[in-house]
N, C-alpha and C. Protein backbone atom coordinates (compact mmCIF):
# COMPACT_ATOMS: atom_id res chain seq x y z
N UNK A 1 194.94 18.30 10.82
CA UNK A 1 193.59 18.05 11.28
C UNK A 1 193.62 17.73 12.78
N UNK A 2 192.64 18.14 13.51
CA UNK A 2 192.80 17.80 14.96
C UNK A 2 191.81 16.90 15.51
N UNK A 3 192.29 16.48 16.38
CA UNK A 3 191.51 14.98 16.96
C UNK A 3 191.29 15.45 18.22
N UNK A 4 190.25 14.54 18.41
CA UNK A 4 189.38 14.39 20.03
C UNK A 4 190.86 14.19 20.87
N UNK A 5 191.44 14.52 21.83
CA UNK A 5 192.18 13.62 22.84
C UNK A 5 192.06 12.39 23.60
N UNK A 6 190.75 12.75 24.06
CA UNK A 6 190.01 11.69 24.80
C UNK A 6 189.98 10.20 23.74
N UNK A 7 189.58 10.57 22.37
CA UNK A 7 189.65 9.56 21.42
C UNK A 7 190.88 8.94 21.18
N UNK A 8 192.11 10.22 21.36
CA UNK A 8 193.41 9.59 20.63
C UNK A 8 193.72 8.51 22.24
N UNK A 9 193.44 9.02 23.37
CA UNK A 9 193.50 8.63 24.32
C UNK A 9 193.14 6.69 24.88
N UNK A 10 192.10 6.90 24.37
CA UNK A 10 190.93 5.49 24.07
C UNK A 10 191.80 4.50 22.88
N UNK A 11 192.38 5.30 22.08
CA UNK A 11 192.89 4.29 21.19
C UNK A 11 194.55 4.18 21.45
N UNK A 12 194.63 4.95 22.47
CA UNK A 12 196.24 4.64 22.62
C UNK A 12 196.21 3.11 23.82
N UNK A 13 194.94 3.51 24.46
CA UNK A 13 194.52 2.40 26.01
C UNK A 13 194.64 1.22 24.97
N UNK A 14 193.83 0.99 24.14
CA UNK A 14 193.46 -0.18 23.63
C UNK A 14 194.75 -0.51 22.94
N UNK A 15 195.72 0.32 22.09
CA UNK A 15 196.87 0.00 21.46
C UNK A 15 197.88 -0.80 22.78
N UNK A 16 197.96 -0.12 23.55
CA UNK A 16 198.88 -0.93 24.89
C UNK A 16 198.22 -2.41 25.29
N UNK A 17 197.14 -2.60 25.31
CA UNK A 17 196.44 -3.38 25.71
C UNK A 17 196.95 -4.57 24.56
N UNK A 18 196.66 -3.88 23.57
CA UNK A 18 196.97 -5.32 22.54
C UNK A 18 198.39 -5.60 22.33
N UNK A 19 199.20 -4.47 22.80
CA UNK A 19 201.00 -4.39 22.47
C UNK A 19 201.18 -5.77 23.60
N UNK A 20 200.77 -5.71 25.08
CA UNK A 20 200.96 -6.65 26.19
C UNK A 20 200.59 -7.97 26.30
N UNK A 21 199.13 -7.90 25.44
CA UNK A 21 198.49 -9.16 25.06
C UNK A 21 199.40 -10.03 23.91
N UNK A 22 199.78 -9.59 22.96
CA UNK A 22 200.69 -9.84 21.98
C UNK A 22 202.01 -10.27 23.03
N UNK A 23 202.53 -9.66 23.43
CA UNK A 23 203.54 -10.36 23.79
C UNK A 23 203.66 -11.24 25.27
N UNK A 24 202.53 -11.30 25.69
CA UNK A 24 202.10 -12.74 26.14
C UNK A 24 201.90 -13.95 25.84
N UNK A 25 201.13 -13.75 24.93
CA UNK A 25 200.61 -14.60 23.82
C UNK A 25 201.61 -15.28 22.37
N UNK A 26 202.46 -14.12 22.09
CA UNK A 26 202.63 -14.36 20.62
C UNK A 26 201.65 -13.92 19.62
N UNK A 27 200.28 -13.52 19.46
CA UNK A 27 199.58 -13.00 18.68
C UNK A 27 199.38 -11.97 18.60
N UNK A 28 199.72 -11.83 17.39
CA UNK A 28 200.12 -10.09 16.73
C UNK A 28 199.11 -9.57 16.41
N UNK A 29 198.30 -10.35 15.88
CA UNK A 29 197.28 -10.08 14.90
C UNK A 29 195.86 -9.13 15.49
N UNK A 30 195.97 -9.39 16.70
CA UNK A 30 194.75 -7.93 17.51
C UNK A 30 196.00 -6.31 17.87
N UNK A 31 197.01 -6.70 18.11
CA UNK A 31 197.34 -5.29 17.66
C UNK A 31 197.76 -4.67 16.35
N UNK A 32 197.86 -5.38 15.36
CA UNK A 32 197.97 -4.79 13.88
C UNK A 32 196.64 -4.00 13.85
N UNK A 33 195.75 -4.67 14.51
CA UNK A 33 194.00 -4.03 14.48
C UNK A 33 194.12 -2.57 14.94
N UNK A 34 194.89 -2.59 15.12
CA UNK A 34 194.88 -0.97 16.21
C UNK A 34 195.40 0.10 14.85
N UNK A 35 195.72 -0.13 13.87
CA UNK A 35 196.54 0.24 12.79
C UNK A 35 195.69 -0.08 11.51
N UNK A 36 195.24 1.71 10.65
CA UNK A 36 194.85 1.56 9.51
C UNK A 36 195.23 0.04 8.61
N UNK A 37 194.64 -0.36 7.34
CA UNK A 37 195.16 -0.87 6.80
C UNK A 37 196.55 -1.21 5.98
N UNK A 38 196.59 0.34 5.81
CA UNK A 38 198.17 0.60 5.16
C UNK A 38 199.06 1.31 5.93
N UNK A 39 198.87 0.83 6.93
CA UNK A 39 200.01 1.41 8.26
C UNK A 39 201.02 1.67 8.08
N UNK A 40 202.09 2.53 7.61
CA UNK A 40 203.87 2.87 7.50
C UNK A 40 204.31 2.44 8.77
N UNK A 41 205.31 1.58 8.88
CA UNK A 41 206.09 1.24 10.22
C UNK A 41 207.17 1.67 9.97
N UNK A 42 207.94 2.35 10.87
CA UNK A 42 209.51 2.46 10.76
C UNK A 42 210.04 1.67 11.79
N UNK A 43 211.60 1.39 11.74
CA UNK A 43 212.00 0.47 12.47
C UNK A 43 213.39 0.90 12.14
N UNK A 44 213.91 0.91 13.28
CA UNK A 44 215.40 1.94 12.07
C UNK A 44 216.18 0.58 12.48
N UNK A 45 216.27 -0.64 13.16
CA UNK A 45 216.79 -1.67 12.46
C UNK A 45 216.43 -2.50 11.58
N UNK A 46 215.54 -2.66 11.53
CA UNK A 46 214.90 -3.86 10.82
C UNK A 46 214.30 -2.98 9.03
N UNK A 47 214.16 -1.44 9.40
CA UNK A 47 213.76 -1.53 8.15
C UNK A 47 211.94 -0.47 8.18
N UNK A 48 211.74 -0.30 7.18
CA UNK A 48 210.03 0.27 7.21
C UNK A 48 209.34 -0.97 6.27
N UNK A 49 208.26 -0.75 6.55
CA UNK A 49 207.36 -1.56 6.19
C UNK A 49 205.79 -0.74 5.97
N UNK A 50 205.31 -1.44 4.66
CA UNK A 50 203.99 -1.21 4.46
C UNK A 50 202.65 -2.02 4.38
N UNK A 51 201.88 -1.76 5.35
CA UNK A 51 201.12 -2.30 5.59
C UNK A 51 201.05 -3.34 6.82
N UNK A 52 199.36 -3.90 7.17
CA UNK A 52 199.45 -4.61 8.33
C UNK A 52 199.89 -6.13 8.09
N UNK A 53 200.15 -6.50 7.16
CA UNK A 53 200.56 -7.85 6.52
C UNK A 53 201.83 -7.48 7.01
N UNK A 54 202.41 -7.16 6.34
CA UNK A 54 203.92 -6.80 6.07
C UNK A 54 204.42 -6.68 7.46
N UNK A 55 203.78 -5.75 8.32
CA UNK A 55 204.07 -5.77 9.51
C UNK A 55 204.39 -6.93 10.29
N UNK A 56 202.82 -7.29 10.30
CA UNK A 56 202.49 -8.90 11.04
C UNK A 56 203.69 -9.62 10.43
N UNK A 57 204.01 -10.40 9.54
CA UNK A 57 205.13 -11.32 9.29
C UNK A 57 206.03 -10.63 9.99
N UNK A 58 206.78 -9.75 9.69
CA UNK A 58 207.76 -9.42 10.89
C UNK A 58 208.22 -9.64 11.98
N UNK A 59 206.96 -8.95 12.88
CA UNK A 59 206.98 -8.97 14.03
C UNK A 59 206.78 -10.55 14.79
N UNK A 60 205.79 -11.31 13.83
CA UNK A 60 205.29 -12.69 14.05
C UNK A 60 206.85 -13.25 14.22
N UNK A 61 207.40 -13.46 12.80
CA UNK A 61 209.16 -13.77 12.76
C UNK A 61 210.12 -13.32 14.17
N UNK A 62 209.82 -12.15 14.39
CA UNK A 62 211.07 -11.48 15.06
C UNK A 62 210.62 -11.88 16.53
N UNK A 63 209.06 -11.79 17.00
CA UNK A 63 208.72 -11.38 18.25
C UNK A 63 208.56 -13.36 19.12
N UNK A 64 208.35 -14.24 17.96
CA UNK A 64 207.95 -15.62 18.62
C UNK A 64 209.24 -16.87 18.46
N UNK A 65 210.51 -16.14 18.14
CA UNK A 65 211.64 -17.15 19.01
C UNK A 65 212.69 -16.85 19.95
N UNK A 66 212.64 -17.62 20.80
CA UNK A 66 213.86 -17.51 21.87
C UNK A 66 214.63 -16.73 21.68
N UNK A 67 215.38 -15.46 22.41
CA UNK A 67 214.41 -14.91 24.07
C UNK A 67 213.44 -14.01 23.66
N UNK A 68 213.16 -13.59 22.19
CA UNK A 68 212.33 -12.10 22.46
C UNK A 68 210.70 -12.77 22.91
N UNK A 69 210.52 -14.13 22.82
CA UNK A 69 209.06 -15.03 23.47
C UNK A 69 209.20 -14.01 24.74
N UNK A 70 209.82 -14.02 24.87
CA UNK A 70 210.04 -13.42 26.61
C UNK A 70 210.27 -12.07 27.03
N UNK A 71 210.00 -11.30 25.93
CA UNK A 71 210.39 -9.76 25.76
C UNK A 71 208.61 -9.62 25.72
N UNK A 72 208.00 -9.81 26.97
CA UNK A 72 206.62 -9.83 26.69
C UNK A 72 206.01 -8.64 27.58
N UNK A 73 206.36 -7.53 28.59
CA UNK A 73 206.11 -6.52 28.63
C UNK A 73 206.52 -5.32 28.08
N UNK A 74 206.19 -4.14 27.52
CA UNK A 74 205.93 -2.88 26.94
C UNK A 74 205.03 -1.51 27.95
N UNK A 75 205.91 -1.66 29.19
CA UNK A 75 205.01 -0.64 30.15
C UNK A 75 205.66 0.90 29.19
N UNK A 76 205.08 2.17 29.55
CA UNK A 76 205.53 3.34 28.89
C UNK A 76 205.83 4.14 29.61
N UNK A 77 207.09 5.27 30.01
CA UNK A 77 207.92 5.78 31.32
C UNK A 77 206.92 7.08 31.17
N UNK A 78 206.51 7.63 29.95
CA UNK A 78 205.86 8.58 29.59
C UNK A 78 205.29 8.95 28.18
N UNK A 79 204.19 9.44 27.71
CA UNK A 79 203.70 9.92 26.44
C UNK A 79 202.87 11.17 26.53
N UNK A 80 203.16 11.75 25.58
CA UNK A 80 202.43 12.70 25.32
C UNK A 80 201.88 13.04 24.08
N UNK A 81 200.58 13.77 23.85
CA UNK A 81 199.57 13.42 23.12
C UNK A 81 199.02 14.92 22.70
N UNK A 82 199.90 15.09 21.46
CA UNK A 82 199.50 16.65 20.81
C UNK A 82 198.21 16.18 19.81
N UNK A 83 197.09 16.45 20.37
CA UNK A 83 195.96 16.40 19.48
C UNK A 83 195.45 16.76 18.20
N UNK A 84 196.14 18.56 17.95
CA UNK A 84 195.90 19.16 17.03
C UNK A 84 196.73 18.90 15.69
N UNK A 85 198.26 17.72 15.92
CA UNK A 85 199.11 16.97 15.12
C UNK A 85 198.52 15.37 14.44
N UNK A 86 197.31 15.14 15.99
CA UNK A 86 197.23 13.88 15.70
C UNK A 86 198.69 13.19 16.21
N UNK A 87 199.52 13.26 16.96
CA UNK A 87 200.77 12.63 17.04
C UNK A 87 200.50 12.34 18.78
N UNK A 88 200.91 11.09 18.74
CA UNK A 88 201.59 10.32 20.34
C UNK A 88 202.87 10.33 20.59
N UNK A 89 203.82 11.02 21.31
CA UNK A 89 205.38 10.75 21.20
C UNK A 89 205.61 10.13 22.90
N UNK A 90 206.36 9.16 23.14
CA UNK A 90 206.69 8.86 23.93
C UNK A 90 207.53 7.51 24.18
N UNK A 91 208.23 7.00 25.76
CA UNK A 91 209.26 6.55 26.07
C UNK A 91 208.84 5.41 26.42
N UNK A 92 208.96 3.99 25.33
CA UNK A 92 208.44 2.60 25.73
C UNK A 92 209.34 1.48 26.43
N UNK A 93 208.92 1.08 27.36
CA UNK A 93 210.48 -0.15 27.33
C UNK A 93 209.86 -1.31 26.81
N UNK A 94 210.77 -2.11 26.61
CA UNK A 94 210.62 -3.52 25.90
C UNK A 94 211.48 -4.40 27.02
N UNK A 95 210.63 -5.18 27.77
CA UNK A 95 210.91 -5.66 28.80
C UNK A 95 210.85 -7.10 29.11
N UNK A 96 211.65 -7.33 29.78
CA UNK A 96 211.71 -8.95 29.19
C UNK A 96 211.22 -9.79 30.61
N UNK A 97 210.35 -11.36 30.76
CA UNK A 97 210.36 -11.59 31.64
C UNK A 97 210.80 -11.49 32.79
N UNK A 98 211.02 -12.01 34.45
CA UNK A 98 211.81 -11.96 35.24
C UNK A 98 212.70 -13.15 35.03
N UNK A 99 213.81 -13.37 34.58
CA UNK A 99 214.88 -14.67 34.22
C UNK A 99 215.02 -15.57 35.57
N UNK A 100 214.48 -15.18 37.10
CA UNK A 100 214.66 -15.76 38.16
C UNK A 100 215.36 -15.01 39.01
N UNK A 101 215.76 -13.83 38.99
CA UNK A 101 216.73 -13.13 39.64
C UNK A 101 216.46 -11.78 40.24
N UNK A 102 214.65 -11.62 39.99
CA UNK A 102 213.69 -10.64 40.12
C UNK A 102 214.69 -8.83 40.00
N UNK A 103 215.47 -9.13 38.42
CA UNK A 103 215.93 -8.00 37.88
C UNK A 103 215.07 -7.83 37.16
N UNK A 104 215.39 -6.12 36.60
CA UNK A 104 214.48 -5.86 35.61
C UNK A 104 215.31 -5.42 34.24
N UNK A 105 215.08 -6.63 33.03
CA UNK A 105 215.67 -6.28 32.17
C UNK A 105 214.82 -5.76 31.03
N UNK A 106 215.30 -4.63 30.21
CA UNK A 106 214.41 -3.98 29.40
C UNK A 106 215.44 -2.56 28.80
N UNK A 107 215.13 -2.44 27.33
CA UNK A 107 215.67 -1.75 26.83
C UNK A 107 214.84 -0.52 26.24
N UNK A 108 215.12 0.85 25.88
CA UNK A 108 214.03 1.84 25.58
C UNK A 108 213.92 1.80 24.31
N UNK A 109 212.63 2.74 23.91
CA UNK A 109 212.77 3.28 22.53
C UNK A 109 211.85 4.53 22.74
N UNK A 110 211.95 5.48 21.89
CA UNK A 110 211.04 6.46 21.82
C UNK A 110 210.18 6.04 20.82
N UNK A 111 208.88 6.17 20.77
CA UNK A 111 207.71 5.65 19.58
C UNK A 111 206.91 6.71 19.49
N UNK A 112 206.75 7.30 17.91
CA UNK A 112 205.85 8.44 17.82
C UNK A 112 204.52 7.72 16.47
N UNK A 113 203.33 7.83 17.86
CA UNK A 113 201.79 6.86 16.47
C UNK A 113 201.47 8.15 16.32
N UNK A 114 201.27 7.90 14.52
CA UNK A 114 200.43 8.99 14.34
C UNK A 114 198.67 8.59 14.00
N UNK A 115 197.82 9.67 14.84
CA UNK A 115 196.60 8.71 14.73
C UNK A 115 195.87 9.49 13.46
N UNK A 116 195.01 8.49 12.89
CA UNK A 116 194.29 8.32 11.58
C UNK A 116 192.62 8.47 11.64
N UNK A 117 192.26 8.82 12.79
CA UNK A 117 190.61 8.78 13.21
C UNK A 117 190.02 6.95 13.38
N UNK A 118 189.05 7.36 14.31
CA UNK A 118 188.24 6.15 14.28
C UNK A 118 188.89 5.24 14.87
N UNK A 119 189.61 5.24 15.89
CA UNK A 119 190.26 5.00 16.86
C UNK A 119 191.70 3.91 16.12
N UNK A 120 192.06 4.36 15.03
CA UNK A 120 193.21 3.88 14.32
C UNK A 120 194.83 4.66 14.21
N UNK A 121 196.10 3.64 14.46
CA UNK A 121 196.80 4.62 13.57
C UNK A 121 197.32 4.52 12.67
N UNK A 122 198.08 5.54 11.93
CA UNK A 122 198.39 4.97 10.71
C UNK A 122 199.35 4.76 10.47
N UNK A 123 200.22 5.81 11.57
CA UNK A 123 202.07 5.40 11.63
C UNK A 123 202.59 5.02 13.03
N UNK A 124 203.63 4.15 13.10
CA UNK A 124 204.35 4.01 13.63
C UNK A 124 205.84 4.34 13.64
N UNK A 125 206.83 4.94 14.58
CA UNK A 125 208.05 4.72 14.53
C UNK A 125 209.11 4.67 15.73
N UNK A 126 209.63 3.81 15.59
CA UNK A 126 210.26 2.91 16.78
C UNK A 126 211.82 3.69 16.18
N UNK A 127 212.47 4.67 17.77
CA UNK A 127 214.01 5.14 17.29
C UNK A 127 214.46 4.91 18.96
N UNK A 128 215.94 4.04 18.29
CA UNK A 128 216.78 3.60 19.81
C UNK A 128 217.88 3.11 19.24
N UNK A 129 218.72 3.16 20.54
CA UNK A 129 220.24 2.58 19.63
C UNK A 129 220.35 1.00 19.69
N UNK A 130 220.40 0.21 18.89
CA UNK A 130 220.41 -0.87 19.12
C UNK A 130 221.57 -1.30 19.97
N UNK A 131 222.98 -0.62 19.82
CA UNK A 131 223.90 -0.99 20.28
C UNK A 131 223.48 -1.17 22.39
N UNK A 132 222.43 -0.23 22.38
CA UNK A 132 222.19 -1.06 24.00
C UNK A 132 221.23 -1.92 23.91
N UNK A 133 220.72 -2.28 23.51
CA UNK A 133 219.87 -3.61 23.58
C UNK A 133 220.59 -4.96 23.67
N UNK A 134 221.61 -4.90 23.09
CA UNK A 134 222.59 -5.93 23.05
C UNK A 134 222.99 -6.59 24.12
N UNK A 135 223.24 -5.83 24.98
CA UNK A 135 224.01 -5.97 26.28
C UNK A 135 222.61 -6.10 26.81
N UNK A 136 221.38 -5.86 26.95
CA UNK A 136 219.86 -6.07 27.57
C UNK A 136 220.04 -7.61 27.30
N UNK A 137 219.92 -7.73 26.33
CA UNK A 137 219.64 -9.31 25.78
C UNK A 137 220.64 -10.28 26.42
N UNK A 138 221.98 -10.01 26.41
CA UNK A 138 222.76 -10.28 26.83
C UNK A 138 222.96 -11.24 28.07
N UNK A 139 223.02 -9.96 28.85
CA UNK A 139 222.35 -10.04 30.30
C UNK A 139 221.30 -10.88 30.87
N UNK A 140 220.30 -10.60 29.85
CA UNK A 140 218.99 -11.86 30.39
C UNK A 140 219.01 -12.78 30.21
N UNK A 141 220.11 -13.36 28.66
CA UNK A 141 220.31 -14.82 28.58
C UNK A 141 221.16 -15.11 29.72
N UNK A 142 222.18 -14.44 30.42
CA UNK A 142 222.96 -15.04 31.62
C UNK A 142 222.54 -15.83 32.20
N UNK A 143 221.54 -14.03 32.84
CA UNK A 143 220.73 -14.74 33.65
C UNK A 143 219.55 -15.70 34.04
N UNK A 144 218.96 -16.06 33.11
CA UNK A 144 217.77 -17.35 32.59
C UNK A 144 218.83 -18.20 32.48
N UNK A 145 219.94 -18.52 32.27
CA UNK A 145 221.08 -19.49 32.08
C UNK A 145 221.29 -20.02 33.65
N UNK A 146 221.37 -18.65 34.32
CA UNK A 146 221.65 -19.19 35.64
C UNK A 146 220.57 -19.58 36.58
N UNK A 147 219.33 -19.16 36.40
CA UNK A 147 219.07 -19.75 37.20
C UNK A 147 217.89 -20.82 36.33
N UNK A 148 217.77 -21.00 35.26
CA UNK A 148 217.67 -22.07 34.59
C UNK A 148 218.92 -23.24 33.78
N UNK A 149 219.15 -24.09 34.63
CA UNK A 149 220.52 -24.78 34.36
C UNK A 149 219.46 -26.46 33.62
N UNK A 150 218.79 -26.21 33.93
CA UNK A 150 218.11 -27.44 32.69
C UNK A 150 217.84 -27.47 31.35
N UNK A 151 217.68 -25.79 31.32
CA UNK A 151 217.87 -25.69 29.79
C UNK A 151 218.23 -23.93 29.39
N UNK A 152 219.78 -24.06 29.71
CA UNK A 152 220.13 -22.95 29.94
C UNK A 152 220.27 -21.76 28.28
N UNK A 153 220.13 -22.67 27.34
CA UNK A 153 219.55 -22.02 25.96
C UNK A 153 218.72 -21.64 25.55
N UNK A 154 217.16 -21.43 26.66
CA UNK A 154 216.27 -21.35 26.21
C UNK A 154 215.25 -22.65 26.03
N UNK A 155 214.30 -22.68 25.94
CA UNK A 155 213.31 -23.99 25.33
C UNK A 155 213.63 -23.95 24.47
N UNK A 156 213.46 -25.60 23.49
CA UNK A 156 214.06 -25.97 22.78
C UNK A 156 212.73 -25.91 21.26
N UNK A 157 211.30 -25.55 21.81
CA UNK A 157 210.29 -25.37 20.70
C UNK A 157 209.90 -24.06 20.60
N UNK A 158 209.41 -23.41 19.84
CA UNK A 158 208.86 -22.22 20.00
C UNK A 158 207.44 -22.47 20.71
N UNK A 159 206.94 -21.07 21.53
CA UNK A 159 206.11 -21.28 22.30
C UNK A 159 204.92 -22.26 22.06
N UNK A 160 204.54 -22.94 23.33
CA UNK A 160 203.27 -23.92 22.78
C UNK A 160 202.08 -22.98 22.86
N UNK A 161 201.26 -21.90 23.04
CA UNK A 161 200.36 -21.70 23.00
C UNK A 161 200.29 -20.77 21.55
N UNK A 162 201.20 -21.19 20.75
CA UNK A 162 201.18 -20.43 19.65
C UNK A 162 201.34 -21.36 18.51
N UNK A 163 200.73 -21.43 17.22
CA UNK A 163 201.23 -22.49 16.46
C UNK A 163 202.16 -21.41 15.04
């Protein structure tokens, strides 16, 4: 079935919008909105998942303790947007604060949404090697270590503007 572009377009704006807000915040719960009810997620570490529940706990779990609190930008290097598939394929980073050292740490993934009408989608799937993320993460705890020496583990609560 083929979709407006301009539409898949409008709902990809608003999907980024809530991906950045979310990881500012910690609240997941306006970008699950961006996603039918019974959304398929893939995740080739963590696993697939059904639905926006299922999702949300996840990501809620995975995305709001020390350091990924801080894995709070998701800019995109490129996407592209086959209309007549309904499919978004493109190159996201997952990017982590500046640790003090005004590097830029961030690891890729390729993510293909497939959209569902009505400015929804219905799939997600997140493919990357985890084995480099490791060394991403790595790296940023160093460096937040170094040039945070008061609490070089991280804060010791999970974020306060989140309960």
């Amino acid at each position: 079935m083929a979709f407006d572009r301009e539409e898949m377009q409008a709902a990809f704006d608003r999907y980024q919008e809530a991906a950045n807000e979310a990881g500012r915040t910690g609240d997941w719960a306006p970008w699950l909105d961006c996603f039918t009810p019974d959304l398929h997620y893939i995740e080739h570490m963590y696993g697939e998942f059904h639905g926006r529940e299922a999702v949300l706990a996840w990501i809620t779990e995975t995305m709001t303790v020390w350091p990924f609190t801080e894995m709070q930008l998701f800019p995109w290097d490129w996407y592209s947007i086959d209309a007549d598939q309904g499919w978004l394929v493109g190159q996201v980073e997952n990017r982590f604060v500046d640790p003090g050292d005004g590097q830029v740490y961030e690891g890729a993934n390729w993510t293909r949404l497939v959209y569902a009408g009505n400015g929804l989608f219905s799939s997600e799937e997140d493919v990357y090697n985890p084995a480099h993320f490791g060394p991403v993460v790595k790296d940023w705890m160093t460096a937040y270590a170094t040039h945070h020496p008061d609490a070089p583990n991280g804060p010791t609560a999970r974020r306060p503007d989140i309960s």
